[in-house]
PDB file of N, CA and C in Angstrom:
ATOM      1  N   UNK A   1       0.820  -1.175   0.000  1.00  0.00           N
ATOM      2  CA  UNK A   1       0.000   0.000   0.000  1.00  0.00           C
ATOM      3  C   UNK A   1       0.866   1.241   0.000  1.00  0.00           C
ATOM      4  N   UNK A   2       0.348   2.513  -0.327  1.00  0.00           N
ATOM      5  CA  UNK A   2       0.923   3.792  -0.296  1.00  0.00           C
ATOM      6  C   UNK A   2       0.553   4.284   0.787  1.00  0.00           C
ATOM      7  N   UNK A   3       1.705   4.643   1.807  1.00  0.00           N
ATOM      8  CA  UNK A   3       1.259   5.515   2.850  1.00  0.00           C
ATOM      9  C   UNK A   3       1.850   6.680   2.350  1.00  0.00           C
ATOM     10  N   UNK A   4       0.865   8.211   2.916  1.00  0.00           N
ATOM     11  CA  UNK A   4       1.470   9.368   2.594  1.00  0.00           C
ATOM     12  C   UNK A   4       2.461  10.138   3.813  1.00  0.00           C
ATOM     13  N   UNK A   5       3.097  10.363   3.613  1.00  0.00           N
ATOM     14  CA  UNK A   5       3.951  10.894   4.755  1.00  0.00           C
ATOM     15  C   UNK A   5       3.598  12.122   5.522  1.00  0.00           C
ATOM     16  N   UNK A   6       3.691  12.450   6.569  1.00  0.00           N
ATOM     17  CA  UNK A   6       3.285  13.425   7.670  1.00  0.00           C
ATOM     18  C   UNK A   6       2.576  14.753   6.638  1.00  0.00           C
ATOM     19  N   UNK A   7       4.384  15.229   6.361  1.00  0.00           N
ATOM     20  CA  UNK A   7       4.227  16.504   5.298  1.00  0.00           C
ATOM     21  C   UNK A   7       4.315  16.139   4.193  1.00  0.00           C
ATOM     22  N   UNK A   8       3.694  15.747   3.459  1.00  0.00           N
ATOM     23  CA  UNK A   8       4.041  15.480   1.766  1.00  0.00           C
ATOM     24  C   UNK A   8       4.208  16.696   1.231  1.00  0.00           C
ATOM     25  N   UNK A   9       5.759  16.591   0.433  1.00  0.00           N
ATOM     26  CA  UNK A   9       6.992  17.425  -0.525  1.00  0.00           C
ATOM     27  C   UNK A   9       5.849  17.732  -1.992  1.00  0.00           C
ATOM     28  N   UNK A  10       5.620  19.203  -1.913  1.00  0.00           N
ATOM     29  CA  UNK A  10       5.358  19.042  -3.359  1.00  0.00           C
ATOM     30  C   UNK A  10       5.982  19.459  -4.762  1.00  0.00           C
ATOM     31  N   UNK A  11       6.020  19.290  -5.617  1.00  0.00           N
ATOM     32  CA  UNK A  11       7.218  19.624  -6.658  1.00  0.00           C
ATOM     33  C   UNK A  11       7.906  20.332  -7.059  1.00  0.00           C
ATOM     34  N   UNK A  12       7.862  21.709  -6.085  1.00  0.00           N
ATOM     35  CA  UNK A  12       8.420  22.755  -5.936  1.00  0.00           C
ATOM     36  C   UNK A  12       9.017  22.590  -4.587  1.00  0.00           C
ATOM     37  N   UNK A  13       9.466  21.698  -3.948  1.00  0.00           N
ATOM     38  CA  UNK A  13      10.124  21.752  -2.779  1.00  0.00           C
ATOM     39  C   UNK A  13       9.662  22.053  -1.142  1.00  0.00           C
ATOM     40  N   UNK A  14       8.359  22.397  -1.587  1.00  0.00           N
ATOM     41  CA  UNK A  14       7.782  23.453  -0.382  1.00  0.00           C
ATOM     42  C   UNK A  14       7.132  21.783   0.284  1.00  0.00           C
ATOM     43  N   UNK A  15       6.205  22.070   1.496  1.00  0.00           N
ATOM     44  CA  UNK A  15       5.681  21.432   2.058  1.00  0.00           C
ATOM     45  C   UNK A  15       4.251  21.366   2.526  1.00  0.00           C
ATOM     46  N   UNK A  16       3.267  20.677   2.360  1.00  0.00           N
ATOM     47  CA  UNK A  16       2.192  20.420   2.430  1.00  0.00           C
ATOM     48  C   UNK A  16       1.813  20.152   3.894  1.00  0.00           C
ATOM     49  N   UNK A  17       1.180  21.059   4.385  1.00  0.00           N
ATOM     50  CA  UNK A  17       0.799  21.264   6.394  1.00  0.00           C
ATOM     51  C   UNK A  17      -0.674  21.510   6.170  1.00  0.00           C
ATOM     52  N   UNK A  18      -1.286  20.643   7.288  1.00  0.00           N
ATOM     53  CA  UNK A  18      -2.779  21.306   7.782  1.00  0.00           C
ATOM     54  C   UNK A  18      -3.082  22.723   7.950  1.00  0.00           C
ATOM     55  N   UNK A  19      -1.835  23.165   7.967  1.00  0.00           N
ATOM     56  CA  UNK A  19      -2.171  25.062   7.706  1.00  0.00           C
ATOM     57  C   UNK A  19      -2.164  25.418   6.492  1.00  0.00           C
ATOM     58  N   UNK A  20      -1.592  24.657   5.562  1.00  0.00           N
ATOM     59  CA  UNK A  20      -1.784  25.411   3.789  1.00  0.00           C
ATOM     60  C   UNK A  20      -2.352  24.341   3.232  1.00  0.00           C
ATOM     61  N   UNK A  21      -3.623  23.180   3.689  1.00  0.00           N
ATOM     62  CA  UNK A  21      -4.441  22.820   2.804  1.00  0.00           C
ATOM     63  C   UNK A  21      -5.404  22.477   3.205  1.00  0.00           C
ATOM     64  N   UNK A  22      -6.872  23.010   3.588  1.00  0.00           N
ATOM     65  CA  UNK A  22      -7.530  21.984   4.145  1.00  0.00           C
ATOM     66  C   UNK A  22      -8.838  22.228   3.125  1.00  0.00           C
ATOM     67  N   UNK A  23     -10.052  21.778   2.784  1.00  0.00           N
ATOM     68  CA  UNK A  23     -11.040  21.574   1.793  1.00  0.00           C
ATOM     69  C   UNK A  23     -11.143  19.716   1.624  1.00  0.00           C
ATOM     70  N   UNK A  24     -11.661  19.835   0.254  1.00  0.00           N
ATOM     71  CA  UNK A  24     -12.098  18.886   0.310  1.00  0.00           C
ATOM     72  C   UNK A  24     -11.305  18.293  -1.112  1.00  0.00           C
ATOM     73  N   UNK A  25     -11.027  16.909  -1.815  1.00  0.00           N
ATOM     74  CA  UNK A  25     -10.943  16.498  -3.101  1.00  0.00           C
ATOM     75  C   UNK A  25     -11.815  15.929  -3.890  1.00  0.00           C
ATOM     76  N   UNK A  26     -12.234  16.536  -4.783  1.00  0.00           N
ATOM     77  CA  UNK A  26     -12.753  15.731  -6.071  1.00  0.00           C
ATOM     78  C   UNK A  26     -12.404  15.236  -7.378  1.00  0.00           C
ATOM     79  N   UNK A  27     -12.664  14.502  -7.888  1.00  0.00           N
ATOM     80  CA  UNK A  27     -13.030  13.561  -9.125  1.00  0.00           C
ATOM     81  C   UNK A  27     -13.608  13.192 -10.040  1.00  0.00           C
ATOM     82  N   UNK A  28     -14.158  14.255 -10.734  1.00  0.00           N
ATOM     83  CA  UNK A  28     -15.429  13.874 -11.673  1.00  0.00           C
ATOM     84  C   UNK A  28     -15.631  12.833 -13.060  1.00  0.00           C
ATOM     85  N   UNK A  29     -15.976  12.053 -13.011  1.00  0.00           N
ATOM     86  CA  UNK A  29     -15.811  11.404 -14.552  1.00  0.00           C
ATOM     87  C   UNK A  29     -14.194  11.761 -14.991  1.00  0.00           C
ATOM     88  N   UNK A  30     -13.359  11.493 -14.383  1.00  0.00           N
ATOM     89  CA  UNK A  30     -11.618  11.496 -14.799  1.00  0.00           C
ATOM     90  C   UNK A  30     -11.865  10.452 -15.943  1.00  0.00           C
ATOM     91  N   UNK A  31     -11.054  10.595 -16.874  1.00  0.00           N
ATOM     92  CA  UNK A  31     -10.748   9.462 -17.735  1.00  0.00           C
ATOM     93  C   UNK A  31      -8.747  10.020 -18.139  1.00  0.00           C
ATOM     94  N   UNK A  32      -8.270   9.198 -17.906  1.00  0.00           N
ATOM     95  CA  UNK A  32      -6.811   9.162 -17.679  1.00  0.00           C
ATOM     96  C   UNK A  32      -5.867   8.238 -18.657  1.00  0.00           C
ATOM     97  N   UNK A  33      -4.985   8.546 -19.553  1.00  0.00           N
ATOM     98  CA  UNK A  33      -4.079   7.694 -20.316  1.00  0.00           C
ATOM     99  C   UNK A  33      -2.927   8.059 -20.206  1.00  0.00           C
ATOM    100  N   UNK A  34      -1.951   7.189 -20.051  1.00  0.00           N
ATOM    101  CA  UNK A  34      -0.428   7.495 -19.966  1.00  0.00           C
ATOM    102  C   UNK A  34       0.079   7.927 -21.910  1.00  0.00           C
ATOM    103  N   UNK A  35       0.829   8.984 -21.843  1.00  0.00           N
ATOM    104  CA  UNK A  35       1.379   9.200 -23.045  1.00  0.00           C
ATOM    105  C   UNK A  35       1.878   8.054 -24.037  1.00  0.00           C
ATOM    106  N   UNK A  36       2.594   6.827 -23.148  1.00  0.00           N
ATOM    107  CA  UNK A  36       3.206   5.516 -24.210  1.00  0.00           C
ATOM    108  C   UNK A  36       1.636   4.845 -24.284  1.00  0.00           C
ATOM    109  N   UNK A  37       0.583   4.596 -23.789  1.00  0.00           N
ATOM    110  CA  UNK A  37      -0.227   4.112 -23.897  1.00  0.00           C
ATOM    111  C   UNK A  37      -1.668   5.050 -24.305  1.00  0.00           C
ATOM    112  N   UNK A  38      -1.887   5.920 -25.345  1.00  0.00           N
ATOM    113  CA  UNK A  38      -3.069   6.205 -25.437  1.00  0.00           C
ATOM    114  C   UNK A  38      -4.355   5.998 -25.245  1.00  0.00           C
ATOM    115  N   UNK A  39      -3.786   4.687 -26.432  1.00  0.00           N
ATOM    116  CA  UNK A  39      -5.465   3.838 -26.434  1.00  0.00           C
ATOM    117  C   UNK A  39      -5.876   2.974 -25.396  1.00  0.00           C
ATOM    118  N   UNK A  40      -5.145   3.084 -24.344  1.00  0.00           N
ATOM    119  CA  UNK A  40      -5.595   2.106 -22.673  1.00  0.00           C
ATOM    120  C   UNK A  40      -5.779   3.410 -22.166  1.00  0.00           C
ATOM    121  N   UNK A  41      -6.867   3.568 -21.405  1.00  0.00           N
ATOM    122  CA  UNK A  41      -7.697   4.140 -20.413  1.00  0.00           C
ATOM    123  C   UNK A  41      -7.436   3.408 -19.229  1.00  0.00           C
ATOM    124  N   UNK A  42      -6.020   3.962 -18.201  1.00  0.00           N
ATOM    125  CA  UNK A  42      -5.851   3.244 -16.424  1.00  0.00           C
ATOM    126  C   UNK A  42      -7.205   3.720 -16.192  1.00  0.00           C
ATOM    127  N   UNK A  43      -7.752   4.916 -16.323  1.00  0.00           N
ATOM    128  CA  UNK A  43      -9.111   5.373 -15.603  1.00  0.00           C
ATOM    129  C   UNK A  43      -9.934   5.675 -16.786  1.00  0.00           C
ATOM    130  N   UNK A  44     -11.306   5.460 -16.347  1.00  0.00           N
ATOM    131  CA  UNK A  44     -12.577   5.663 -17.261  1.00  0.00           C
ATOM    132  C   UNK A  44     -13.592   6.046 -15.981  1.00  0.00           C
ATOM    133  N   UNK A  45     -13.897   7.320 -15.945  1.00  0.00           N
ATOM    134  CA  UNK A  45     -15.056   7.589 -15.641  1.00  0.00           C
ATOM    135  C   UNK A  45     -15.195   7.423 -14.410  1.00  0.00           C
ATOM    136  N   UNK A  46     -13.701   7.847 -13.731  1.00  0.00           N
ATOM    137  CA  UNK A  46     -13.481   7.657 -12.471  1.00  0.00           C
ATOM    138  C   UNK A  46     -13.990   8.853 -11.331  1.00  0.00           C
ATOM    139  N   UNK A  47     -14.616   8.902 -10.272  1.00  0.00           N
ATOM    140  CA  UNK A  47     -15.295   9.712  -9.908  1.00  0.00           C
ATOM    141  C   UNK A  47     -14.471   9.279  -7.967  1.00  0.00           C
ATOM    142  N   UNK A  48     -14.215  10.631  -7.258  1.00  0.00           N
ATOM    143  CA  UNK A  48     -13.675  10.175  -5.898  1.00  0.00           C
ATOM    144  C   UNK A  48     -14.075  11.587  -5.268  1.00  0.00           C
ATOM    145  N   UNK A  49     -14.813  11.331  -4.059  1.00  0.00           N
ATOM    146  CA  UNK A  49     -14.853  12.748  -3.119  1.00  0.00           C
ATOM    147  C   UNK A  49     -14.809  12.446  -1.977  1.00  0.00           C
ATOM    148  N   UNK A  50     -13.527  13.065  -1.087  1.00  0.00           N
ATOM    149  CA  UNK A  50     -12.570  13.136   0.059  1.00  0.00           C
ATOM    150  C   UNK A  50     -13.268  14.095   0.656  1.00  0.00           C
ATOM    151  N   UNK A  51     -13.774  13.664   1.549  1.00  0.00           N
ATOM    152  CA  UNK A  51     -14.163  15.158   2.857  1.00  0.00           C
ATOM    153  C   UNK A  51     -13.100  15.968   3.302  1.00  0.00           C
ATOM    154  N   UNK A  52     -12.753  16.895   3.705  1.00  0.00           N
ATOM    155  CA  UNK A  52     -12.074  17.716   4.437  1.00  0.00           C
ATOM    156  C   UNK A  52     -11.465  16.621   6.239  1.00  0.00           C
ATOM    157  N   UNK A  53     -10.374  15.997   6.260  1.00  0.00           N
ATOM    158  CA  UNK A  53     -10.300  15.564   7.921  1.00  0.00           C
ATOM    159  C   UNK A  53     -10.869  13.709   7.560  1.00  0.00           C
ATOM    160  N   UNK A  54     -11.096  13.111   6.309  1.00  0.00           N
ATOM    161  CA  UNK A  54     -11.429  11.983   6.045  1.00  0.00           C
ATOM    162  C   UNK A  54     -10.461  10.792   5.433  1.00  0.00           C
ATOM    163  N   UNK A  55      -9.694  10.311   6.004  1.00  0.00           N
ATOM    164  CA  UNK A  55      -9.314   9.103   5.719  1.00  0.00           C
ATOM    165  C   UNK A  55      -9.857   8.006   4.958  1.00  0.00           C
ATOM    166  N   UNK A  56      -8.807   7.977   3.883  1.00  0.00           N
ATOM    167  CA  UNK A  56      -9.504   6.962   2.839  1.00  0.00           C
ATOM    168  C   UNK A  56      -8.234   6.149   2.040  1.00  0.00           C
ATOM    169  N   UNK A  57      -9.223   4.701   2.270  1.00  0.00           N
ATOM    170  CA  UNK A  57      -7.687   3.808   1.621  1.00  0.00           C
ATOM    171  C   UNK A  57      -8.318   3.547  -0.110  1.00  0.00           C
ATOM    172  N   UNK A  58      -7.107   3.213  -0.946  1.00  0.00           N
ATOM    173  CA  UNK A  58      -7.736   2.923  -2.086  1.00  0.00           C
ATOM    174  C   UNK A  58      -7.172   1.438  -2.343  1.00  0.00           C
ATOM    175  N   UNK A  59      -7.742   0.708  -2.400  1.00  0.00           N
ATOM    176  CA  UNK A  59      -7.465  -0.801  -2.388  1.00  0.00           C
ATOM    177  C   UNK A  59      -7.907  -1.637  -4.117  1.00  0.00           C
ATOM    178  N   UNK A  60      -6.923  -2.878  -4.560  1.00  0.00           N
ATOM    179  CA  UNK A  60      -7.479  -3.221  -5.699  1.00  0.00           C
ATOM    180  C   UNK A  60      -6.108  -4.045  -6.033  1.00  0.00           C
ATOM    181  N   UNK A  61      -6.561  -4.692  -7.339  1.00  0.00           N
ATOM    182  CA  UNK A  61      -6.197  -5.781  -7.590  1.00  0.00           C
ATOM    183  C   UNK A  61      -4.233  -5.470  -8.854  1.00  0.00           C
ATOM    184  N   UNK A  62      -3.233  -5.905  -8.285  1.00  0.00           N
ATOM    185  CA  UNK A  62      -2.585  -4.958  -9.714  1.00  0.00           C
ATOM    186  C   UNK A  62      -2.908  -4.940 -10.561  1.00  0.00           C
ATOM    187  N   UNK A  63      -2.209  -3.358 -11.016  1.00  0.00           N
ATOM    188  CA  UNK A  63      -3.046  -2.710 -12.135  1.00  0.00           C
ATOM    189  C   UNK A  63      -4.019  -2.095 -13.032  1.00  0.00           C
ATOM    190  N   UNK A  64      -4.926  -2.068 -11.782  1.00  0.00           N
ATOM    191  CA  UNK A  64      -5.831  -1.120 -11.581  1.00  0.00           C
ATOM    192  C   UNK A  64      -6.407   0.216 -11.326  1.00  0.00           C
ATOM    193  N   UNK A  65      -5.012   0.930 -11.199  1.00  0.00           N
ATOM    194  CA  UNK A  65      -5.058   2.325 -11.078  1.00  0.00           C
ATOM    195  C   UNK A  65      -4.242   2.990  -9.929  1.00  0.00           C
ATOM    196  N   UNK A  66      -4.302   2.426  -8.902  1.00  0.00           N
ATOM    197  CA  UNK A  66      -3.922   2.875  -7.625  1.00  0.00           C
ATOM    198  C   UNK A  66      -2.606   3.757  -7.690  1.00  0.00           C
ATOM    199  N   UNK A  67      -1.755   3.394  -8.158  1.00  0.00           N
ATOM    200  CA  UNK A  67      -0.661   4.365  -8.276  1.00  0.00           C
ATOM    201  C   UNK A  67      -1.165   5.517  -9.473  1.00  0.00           C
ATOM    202  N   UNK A  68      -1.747   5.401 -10.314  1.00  0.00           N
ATOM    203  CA  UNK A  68      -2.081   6.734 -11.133  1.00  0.00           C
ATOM    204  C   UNK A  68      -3.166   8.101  -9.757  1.00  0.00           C
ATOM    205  N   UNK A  69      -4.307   7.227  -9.228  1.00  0.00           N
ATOM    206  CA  UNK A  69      -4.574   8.051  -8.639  1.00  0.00           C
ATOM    207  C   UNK A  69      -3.927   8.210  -7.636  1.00  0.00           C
ATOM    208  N   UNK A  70      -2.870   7.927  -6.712  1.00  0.00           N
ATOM    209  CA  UNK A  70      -2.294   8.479  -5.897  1.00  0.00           C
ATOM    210  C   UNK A  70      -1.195   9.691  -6.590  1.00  0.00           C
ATOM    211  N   UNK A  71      -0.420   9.587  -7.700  1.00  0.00           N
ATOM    212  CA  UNK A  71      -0.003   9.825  -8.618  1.00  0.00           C
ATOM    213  C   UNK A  71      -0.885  11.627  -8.671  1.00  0.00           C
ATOM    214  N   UNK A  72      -1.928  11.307  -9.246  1.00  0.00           N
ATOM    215  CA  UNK A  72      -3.240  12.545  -9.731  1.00  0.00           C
ATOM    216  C   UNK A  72      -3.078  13.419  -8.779  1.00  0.00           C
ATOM    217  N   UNK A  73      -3.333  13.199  -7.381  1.00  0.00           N
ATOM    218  CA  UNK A  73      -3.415  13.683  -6.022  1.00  0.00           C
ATOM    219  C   UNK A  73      -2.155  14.667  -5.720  1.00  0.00           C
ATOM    220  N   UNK A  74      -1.039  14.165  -5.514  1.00  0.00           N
ATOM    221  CA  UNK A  74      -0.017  14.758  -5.778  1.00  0.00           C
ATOM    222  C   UNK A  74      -0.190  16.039  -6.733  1.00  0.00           C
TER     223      UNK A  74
END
């Protein structure tokens, strides 16, 4: 599984704290393809909403997505 770390680093170096993010995440109908793979869809019509303070695991079988949407999130 992916655990996220305390402060997760974001790609500018800075750091991600309960003081510079709190709301909520959404997902609407995502449909997602990696550049070497066009014509495969990892996601179709993928839909996810995170409360604000809500813990959520994403669980599944390999190759099913899990690292793209943890990936997205980031």
């Amino acid at each position: 599984y992916l655990e996220m770390p305390e402060s997760p680093m974001m790609s500018n170096g800075t750091h991600i704290t309960n003081e510079t993010f709190n709301g909520n995440i959404s997902f609407n109908n995502v449909k997602f393809s990696y550049p070497t793979r066009p014509d495969f869809q990892v996601l179709k019509d993928f839909n996810l909403n995170i409360q604000a303070g809500q813990t959520v695991a994403i669980v599944g079988t390999s190759g099913n997505g899990k690292s793209t949407i943890a990936a997205l999130l980031e």
